[in-house]
PDB file of N, CA and C in Angstrom:
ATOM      1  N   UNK A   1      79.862  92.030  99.044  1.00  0.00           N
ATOM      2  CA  UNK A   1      80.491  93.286  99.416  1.00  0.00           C
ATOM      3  C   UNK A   1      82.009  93.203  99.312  1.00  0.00           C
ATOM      4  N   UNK A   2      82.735  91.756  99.610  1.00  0.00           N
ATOM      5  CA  UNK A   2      84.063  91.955  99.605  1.00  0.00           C
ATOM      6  C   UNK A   2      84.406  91.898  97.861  1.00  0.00           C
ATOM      7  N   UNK A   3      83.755  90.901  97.722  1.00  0.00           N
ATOM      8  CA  UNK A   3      84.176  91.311  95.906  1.00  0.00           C
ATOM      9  C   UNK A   3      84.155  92.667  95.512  1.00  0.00           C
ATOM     10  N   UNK A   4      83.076  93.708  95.991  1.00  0.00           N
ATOM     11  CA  UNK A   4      83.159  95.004  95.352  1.00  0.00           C
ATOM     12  C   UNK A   4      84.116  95.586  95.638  1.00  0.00           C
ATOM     13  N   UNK A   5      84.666  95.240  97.222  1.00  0.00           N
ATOM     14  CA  UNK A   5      86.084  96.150  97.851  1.00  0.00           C
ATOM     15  C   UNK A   5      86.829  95.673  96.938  1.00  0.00           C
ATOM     16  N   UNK A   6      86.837  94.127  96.492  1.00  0.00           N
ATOM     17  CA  UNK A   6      88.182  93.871  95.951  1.00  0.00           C
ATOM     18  C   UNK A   6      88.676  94.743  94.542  1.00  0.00           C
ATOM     19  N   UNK A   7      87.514  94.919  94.055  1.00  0.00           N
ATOM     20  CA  UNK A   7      86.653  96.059  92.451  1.00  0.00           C
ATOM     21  C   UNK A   7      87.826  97.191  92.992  1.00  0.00           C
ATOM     22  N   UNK A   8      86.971  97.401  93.959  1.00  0.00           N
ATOM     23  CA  UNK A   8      87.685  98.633  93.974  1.00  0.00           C
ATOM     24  C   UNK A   8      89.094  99.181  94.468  1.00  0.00           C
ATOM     25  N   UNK A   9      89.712  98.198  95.672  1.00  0.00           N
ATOM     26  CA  UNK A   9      91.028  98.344  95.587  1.00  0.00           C
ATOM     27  C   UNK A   9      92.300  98.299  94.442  1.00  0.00           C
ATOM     28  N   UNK A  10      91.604  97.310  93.379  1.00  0.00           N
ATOM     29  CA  UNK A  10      92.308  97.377  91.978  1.00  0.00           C
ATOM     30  C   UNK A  10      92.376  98.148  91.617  1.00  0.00           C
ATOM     31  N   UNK A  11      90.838  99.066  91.272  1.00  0.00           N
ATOM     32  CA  UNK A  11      90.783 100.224  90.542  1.00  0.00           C
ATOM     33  C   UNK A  11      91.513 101.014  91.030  1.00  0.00           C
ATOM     34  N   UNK A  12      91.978 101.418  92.336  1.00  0.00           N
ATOM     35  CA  UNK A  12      92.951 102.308  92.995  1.00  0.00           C
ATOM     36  C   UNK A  12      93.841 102.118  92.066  1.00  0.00           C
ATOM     37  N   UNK A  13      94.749 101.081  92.580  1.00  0.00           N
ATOM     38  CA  UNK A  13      95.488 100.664  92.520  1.00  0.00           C
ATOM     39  C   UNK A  13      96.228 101.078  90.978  1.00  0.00           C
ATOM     40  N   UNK A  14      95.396 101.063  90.046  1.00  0.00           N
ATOM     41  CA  UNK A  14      95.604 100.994  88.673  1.00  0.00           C
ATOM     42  C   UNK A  14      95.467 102.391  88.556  1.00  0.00           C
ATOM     43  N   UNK A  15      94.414 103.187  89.043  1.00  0.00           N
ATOM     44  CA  UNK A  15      94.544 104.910  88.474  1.00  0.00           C
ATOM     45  C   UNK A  15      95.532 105.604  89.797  1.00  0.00           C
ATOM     46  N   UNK A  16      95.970 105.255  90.850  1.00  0.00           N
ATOM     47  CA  UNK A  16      97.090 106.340  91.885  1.00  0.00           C
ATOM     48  C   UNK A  16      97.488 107.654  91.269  1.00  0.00           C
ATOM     49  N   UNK A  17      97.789 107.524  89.854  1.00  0.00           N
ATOM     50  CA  UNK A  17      98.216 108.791  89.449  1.00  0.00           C
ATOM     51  C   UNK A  17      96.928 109.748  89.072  1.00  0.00           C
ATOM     52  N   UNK A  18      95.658 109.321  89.254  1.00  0.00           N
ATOM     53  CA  UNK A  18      94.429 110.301  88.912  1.00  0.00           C
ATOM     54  C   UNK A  18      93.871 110.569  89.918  1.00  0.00           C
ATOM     55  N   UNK A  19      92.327 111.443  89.685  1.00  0.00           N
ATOM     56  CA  UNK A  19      91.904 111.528  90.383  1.00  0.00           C
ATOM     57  C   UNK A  19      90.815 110.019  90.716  1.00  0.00           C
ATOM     58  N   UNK A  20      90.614 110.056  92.020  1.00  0.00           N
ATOM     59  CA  UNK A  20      89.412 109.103  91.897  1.00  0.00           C
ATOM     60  C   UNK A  20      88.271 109.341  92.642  1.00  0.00           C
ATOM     61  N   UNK A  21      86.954 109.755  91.980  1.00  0.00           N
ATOM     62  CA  UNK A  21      85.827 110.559  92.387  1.00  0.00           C
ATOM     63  C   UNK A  21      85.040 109.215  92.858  1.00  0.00           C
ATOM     64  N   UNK A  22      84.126 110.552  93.695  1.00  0.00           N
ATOM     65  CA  UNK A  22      82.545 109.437  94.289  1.00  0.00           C
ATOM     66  C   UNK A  22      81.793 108.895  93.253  1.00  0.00           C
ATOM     67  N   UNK A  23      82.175 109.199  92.102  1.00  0.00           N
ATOM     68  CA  UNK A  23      81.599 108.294  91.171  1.00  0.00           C
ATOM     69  C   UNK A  23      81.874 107.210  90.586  1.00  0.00           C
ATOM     70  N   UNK A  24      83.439 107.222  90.819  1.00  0.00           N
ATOM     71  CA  UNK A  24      84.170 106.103  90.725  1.00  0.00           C
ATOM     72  C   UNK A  24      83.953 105.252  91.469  1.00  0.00           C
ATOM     73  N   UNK A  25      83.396 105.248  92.447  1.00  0.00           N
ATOM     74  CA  UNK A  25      83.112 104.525  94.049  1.00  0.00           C
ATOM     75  C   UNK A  25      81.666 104.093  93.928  1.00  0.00           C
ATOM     76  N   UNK A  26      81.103 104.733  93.566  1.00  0.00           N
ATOM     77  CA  UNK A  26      79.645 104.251  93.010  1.00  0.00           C
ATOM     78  C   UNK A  26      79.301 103.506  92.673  1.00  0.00           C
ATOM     79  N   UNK A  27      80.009 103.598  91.086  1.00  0.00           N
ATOM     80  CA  UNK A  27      80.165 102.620  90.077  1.00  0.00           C
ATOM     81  C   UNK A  27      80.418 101.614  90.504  1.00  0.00           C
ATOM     82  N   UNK A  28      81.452 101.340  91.082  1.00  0.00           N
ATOM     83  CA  UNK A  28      82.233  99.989  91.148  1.00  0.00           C
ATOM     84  C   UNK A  28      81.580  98.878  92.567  1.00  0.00           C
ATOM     85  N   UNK A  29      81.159  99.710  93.502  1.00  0.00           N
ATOM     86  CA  UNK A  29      80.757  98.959  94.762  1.00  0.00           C
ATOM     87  C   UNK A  29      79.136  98.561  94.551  1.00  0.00           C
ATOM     88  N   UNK A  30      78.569  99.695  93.734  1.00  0.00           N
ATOM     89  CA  UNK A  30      77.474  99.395  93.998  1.00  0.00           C
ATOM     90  C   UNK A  30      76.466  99.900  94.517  1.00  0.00           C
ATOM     91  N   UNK A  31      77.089 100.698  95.739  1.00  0.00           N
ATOM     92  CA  UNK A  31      75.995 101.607  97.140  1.00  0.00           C
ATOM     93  C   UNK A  31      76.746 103.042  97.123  1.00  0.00           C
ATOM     94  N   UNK A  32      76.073 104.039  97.336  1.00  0.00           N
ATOM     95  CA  UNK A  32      76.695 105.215  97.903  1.00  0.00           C
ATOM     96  C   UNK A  32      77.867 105.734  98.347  1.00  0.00           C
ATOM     97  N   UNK A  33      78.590 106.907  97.931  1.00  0.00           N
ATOM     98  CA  UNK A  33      79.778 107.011  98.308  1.00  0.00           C
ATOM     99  C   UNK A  33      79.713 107.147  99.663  1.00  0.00           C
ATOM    100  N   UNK A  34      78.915 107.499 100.625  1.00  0.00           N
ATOM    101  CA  UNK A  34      78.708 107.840 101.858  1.00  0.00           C
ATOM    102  C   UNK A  34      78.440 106.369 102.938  1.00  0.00           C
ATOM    103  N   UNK A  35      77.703 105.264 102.211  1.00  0.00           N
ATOM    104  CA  UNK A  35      77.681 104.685 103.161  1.00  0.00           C
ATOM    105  C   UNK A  35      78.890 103.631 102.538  1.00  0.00           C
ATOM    106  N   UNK A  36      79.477 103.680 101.564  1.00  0.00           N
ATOM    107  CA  UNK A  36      80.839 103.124 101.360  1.00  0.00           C
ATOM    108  C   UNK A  36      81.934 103.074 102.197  1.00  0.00           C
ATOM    109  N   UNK A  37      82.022 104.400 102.312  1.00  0.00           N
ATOM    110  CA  UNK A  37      83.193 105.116 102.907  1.00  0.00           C
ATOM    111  C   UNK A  37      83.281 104.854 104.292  1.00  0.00           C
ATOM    112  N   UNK A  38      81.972 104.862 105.163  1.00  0.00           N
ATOM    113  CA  UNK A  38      81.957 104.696 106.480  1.00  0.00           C
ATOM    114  C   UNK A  38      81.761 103.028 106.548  1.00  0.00           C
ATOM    115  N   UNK A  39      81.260 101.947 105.739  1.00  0.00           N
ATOM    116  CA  UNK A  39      81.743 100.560 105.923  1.00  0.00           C
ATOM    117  C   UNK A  39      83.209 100.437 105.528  1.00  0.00           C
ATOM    118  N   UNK A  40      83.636 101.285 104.847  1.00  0.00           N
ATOM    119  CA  UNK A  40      85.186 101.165 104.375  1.00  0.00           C
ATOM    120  C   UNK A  40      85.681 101.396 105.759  1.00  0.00           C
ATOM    121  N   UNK A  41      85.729 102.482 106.301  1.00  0.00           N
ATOM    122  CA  UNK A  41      86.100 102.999 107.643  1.00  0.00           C
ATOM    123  C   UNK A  41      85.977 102.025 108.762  1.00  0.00           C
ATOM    124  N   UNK A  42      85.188 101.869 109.080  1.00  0.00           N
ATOM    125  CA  UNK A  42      84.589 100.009 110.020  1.00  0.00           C
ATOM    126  C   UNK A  42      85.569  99.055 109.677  1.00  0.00           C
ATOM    127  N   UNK A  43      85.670  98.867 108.210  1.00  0.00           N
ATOM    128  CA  UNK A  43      86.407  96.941 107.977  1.00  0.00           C
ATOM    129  C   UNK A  43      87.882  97.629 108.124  1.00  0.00           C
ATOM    130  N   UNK A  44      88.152  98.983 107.238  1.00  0.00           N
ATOM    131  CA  UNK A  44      90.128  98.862 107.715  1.00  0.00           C
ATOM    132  C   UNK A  44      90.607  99.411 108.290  1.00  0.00           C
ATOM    133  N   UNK A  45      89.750 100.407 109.532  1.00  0.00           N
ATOM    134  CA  UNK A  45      90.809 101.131 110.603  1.00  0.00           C
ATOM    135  C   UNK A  45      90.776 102.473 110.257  1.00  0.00           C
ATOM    136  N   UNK A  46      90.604 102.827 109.083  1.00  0.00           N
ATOM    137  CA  UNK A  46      91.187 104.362 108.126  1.00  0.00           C
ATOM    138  C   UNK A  46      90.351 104.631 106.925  1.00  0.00           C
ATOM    139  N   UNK A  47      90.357 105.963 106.822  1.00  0.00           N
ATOM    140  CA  UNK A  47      88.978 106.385 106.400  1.00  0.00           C
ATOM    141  C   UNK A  47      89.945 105.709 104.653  1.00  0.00           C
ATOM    142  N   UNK A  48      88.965 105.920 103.336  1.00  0.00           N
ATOM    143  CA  UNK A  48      89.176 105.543 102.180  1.00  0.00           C
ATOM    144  C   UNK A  48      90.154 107.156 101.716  1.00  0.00           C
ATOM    145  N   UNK A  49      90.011 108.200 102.158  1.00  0.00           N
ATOM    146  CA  UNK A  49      91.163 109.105 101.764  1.00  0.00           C
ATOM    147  C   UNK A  49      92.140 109.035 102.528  1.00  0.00           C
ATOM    148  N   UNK A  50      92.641 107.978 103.671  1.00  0.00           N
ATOM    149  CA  UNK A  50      93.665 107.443 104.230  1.00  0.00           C
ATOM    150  C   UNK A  50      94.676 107.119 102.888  1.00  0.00           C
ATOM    151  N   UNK A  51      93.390 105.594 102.746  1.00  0.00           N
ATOM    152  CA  UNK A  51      93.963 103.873 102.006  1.00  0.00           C
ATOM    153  C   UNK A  51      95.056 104.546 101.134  1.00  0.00           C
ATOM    154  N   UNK A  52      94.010 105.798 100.151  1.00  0.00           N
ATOM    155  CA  UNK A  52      94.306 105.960  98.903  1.00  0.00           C
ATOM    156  C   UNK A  52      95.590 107.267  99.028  1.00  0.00           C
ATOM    157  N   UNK A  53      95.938 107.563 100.348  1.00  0.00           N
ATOM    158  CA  UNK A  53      96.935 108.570 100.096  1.00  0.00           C
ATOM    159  C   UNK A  53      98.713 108.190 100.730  1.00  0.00           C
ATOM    160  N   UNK A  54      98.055 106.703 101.653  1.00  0.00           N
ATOM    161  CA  UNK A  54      98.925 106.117 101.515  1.00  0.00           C
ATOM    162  C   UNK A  54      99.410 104.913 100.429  1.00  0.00           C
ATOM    163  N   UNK A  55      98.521 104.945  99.644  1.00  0.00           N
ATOM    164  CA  UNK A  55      99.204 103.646  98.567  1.00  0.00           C
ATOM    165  C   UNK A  55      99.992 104.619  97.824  1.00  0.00           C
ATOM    166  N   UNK A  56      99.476 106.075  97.678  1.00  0.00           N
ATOM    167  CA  UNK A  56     100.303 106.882  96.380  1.00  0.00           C
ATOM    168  C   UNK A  56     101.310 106.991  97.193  1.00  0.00           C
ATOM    169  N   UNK A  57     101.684 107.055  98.469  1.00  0.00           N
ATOM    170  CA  UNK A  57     103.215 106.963  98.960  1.00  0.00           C
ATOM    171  C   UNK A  57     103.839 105.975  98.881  1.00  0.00           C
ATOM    172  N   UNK A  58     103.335 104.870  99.032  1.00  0.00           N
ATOM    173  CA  UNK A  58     104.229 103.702  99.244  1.00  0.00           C
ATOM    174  C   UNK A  58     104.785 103.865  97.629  1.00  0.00           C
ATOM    175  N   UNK A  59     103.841 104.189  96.672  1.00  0.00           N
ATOM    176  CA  UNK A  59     104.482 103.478  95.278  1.00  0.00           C
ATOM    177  C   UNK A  59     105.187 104.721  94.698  1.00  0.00           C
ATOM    178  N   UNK A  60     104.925 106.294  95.296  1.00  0.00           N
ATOM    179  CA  UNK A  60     105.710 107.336  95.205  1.00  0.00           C
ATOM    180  C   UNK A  60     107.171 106.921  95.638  1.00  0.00           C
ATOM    181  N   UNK A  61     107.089 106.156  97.229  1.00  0.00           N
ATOM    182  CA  UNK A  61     108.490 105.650  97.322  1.00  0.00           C
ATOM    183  C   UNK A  61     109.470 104.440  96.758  1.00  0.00           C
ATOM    184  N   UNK A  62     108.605 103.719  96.159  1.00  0.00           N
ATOM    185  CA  UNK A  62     109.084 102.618  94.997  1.00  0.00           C
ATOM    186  C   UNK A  62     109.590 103.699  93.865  1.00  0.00           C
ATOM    187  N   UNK A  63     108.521 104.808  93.635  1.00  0.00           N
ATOM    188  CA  UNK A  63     109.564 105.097  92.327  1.00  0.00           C
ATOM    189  C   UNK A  63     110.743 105.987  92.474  1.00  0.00           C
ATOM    190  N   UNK A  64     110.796 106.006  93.962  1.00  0.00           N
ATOM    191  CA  UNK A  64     112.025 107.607  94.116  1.00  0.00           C
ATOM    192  C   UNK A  64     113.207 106.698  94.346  1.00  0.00           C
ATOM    193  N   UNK A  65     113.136 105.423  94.990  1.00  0.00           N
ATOM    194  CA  UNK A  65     114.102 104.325  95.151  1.00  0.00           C
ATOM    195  C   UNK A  65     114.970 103.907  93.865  1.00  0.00           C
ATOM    196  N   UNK A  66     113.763 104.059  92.701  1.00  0.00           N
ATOM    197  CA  UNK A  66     114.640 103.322  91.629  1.00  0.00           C
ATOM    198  C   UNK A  66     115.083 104.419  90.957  1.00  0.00           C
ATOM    199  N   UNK A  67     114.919 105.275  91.324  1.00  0.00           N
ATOM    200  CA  UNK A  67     115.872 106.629  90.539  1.00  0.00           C
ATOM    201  C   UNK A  67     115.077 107.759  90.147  1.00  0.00           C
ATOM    202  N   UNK A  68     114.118 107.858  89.735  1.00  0.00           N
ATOM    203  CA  UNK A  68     113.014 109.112  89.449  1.00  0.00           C
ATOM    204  C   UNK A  68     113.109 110.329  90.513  1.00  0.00           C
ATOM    205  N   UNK A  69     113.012 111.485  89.559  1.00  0.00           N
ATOM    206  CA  UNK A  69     113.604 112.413  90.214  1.00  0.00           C
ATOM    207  C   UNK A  69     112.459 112.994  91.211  1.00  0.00           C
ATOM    208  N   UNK A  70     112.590 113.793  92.103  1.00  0.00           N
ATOM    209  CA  UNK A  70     111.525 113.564  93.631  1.00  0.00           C
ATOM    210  C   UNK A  70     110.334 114.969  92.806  1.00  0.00           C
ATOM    211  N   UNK A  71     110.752 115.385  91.780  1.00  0.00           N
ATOM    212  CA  UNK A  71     109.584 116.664  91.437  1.00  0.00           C
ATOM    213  C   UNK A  71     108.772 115.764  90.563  1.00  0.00           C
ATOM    214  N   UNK A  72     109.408 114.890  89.779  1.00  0.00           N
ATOM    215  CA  UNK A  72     108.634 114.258  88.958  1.00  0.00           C
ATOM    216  C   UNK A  72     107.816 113.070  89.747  1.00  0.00           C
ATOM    217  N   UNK A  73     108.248 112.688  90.342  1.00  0.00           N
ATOM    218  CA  UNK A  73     107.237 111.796  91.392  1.00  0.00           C
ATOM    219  C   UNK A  73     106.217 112.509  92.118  1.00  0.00           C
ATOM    220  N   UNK A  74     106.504 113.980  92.753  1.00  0.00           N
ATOM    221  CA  UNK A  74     106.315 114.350  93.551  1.00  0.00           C
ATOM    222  C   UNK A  74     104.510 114.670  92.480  1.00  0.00           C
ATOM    223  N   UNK A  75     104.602 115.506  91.566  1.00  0.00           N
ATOM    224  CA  UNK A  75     103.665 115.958  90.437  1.00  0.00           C
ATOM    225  C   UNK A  75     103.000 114.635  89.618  1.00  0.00           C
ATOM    226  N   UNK A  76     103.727 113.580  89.848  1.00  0.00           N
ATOM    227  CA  UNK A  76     103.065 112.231  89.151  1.00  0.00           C
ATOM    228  C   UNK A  76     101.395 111.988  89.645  1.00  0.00           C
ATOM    229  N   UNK A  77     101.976 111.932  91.188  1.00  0.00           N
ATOM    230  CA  UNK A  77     101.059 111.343  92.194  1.00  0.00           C
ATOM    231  C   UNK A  77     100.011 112.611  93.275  1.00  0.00           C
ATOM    232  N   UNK A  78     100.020 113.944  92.440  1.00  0.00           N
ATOM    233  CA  UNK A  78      99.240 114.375  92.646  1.00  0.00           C
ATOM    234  C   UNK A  78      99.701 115.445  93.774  1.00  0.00           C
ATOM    235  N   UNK A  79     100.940 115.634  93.713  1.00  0.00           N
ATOM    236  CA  UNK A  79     101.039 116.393  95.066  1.00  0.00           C
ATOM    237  C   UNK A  79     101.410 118.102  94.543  1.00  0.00           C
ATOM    238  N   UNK A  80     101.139 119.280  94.872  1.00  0.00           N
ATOM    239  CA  UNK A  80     101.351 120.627  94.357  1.00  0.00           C
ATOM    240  C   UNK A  80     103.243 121.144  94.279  1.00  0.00           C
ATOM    241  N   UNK A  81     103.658 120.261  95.560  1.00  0.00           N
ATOM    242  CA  UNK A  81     105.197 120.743  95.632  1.00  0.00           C
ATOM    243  C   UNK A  81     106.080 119.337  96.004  1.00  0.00           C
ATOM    244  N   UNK A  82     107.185 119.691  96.228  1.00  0.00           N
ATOM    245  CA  UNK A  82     108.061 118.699  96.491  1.00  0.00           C
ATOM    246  C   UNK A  82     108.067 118.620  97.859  1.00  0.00           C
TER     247      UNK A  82
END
């Protein structure tokens, strides 16, 4: 099971700027998006549309640091406005 989390925290990790569906979650773990999500929820504190909406901030704020302008970050990572 932790190998599949590990599957799948990469895969985050690597698409942030897409979407990432229950099928994506499927695929990669193995079991159901439903009982994924709630062992996801159990091992880190925060549901999996937490993990994944704070990694697009942290690396939204890596790219506004190095100069990228805040609409183009803002629309990179999925958000409607600034």
């Amino acid at each position: 099971m932790l190998e599949s989390l590990n599957r799948l925290m990469d895969h985050i990790d690597q698409h942030l700027t897409e979407d990432i569906t229950s099928q994506d979650i499927t695929r990669i773990v193995g079991v159901s998006d439903y009982h994924f999500r709630r062992m996801f929820s159990y091992m880190a504190g925060m549901t999996l549309n937490e993990y994944i909406r704070n990694r697009r901030l942290s690396e939204a704020n890596k790219d506004l640091i190095h100069g990228k302008s805040v609409t183009d970050v803002a629309y990179m990572y999925g958000y409607q406005s600034v």
